[in-house]
N, C-alpha and C. Protein backbone atom coordinates (compact mmCIF):
# COMPACT_ATOMS: atom_id res chain seq x y z
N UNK A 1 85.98 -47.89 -56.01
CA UNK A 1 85.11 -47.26 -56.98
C UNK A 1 84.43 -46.06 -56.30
N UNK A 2 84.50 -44.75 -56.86
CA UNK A 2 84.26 -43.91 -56.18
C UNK A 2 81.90 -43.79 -56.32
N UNK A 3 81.74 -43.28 -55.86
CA UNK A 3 80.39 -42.92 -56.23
C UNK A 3 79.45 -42.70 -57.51
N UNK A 4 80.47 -41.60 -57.83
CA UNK A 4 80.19 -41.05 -59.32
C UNK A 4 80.48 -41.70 -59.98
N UNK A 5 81.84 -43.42 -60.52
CA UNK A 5 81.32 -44.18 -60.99
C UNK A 5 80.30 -45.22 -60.63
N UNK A 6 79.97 -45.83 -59.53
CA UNK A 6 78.96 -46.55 -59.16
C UNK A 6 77.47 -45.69 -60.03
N UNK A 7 77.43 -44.70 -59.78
CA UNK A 7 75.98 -44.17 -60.05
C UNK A 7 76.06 -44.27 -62.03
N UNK A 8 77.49 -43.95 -62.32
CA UNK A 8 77.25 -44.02 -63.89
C UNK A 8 77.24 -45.26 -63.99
N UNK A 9 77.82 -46.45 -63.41
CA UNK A 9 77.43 -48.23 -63.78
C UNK A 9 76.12 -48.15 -63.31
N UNK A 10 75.18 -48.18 -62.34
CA UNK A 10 74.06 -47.94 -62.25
C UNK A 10 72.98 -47.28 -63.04
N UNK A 11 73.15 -46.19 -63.79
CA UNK A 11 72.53 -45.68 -64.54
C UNK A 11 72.86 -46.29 -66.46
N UNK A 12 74.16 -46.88 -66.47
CA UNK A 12 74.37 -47.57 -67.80
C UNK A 12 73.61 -49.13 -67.90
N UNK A 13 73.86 -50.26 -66.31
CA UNK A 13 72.75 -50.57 -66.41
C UNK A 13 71.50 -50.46 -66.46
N UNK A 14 70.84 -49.75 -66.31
CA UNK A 14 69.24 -49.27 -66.07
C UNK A 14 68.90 -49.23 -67.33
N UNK A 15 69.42 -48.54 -68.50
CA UNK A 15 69.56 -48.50 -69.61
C UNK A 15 69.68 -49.74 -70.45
N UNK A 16 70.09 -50.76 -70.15
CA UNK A 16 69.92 -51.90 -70.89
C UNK A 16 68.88 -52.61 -70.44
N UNK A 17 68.76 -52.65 -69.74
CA UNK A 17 66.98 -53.18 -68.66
C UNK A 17 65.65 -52.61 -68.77
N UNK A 18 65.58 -51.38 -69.84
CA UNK A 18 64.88 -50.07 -69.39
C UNK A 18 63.59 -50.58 -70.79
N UNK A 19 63.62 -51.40 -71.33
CA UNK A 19 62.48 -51.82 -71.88
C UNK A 19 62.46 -53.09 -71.72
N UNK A 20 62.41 -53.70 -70.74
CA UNK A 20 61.97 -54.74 -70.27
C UNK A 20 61.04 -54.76 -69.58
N UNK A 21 59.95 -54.66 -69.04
CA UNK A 21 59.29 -54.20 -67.99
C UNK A 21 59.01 -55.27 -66.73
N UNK A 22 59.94 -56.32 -67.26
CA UNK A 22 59.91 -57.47 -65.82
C UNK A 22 60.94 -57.26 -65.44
N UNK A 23 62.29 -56.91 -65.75
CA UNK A 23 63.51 -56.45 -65.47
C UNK A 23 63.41 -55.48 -64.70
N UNK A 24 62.84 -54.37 -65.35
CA UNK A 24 62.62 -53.28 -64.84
C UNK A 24 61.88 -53.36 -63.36
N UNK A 25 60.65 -54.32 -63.26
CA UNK A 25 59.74 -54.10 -62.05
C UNK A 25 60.65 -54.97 -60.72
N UNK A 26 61.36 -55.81 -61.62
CA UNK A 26 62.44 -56.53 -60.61
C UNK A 26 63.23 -55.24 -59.85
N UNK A 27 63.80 -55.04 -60.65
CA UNK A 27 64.90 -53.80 -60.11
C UNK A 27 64.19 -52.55 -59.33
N UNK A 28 63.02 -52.11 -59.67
CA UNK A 28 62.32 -51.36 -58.77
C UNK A 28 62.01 -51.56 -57.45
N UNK A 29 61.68 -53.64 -57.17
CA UNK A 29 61.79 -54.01 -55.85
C UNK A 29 62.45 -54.35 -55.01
N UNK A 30 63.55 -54.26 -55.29
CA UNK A 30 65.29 -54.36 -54.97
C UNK A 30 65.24 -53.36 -54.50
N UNK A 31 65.44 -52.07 -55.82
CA UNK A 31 65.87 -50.81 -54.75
C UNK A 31 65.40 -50.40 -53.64
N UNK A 32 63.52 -50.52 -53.84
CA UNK A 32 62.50 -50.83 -52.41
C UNK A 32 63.18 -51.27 -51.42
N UNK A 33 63.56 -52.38 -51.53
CA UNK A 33 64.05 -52.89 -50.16
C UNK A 33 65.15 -52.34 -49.82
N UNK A 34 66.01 -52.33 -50.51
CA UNK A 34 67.22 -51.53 -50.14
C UNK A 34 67.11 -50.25 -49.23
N UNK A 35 66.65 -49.22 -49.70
CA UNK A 35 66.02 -48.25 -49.42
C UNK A 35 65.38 -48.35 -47.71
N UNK A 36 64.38 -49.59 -47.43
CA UNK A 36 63.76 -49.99 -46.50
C UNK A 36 65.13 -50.36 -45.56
N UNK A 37 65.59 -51.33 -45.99
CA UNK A 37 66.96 -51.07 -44.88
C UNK A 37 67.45 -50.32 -44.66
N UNK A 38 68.10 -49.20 -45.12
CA UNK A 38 68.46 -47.92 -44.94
C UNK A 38 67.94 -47.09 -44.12
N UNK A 39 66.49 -46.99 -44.79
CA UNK A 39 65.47 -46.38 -43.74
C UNK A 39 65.42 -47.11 -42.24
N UNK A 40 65.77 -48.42 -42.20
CA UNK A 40 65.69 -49.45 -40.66
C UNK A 40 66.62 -49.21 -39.89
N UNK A 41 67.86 -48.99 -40.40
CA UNK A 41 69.34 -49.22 -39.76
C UNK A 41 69.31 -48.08 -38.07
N UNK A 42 69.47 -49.66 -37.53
CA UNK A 42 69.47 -48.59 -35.95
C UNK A 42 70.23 -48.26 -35.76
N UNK A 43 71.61 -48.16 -36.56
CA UNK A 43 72.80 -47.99 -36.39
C UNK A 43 72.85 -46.35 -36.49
N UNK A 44 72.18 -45.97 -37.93
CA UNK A 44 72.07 -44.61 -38.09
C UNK A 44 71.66 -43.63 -37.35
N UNK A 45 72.17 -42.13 -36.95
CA UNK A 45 71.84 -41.61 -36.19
C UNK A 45 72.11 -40.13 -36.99
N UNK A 46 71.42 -38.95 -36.44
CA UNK A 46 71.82 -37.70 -37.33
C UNK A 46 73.05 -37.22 -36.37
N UNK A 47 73.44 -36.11 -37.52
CA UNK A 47 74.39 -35.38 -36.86
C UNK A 47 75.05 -35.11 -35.07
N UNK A 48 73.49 -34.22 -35.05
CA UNK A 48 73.15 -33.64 -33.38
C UNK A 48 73.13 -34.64 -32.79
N UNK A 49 72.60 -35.88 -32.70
CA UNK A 49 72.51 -36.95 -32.01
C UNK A 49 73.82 -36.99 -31.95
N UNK A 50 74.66 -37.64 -32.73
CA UNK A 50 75.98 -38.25 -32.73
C UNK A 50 77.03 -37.04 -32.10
N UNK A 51 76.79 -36.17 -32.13
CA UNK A 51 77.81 -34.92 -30.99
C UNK A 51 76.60 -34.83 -29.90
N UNK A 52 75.77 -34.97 -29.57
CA UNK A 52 75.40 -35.01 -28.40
C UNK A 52 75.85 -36.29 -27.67
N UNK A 53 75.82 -37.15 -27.98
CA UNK A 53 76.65 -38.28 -27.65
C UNK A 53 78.12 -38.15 -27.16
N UNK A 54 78.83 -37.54 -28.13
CA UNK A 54 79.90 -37.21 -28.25
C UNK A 54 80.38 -36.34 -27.23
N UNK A 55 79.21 -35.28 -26.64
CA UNK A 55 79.27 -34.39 -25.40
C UNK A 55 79.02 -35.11 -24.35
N UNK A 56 78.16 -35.99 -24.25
CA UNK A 56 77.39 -36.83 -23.13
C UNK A 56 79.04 -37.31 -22.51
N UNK A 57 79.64 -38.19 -23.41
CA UNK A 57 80.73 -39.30 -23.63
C UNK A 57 82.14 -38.27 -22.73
N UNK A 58 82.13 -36.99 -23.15
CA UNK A 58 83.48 -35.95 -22.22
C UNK A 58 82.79 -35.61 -21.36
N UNK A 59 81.37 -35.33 -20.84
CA UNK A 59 81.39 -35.00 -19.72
C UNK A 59 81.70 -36.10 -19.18
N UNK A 60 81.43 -37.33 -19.18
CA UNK A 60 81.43 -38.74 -18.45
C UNK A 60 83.33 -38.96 -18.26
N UNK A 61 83.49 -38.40 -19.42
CA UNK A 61 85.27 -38.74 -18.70
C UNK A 61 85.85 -37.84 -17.67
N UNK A 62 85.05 -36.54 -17.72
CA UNK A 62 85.72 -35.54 -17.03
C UNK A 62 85.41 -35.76 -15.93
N UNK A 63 84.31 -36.41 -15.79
CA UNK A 63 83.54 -36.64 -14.28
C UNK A 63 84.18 -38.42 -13.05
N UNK A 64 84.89 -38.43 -14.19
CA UNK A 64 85.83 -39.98 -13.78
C UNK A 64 85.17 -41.37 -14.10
N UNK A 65 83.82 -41.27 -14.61
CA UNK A 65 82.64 -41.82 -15.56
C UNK A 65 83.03 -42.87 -16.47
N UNK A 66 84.23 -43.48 -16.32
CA UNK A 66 84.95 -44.45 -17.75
C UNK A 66 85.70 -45.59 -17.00
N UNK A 67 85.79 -46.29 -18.21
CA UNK A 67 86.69 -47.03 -17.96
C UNK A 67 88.10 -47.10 -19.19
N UNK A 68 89.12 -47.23 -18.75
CA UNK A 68 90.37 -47.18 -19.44
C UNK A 68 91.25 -48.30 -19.11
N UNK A 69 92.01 -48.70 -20.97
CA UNK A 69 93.03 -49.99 -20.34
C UNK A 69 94.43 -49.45 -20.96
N UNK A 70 95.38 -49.83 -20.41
CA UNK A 70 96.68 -49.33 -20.65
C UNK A 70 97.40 -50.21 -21.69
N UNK A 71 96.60 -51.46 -22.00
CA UNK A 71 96.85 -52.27 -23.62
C UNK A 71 95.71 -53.08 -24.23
N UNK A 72 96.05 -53.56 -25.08
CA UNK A 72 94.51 -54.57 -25.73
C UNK A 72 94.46 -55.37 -25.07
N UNK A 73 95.55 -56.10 -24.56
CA UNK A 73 95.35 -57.91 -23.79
C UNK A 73 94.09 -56.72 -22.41
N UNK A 74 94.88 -56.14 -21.64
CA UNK A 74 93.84 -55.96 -20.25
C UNK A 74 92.56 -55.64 -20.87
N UNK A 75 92.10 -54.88 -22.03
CA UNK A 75 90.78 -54.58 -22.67
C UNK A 75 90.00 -55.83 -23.02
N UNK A 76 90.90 -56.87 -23.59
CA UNK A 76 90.89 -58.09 -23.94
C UNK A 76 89.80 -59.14 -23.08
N UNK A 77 90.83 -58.87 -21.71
CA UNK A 77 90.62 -59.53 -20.29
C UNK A 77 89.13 -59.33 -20.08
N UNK A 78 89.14 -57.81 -19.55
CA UNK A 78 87.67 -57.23 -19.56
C UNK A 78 86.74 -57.63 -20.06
N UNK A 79 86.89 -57.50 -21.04
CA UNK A 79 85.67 -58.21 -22.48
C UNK A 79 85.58 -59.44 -22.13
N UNK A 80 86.46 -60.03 -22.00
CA UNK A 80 86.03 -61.52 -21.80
C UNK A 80 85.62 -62.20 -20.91
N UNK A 81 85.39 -61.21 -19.56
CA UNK A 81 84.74 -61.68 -18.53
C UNK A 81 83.42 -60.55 -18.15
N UNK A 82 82.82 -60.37 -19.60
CA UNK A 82 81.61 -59.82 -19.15
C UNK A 82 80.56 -60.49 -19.24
């Protein structure tokens, strides 16, 4: 489902809910939270961050800074004895 339908099912529900006003205050604190996770996610990072990273990450290979496996089992190995 692309976006632009999600947002029109989203907005066609809202519309059947939209004189309810317990429905409605429900769905207002949903999106709240939603929103609040979004806003939390440490995962997220901006742009510049994520290519500065991305620069940090080639100088570190160029500099011999890495580690590399020549298949999944030896990556495998690794991982599993950390």
């Amino acid at each position: 489902m692309t976006t632009a339908q999600l947002s029109t099912e989203i907005w066609h529900s809202m519309s059947i809910i939209a004189d309810d006003e317990g429905l409605m205050r429900r769905a207002a604190k949903y999106l709240r939270n939603l929103a609040a996770e979004k806003a939390a996610d440490p995962t997220e990072m901006s742009r510049e961050d994520f290519f500065a990273r991305v620069d940090k990450a080639e100088k570190q290979i160029a500099n011999g800074q890495c580690r590399s496996f020549s298949n999944a089992k030896e990556m495998n190995e690794w991982l599993a004895a950390l």
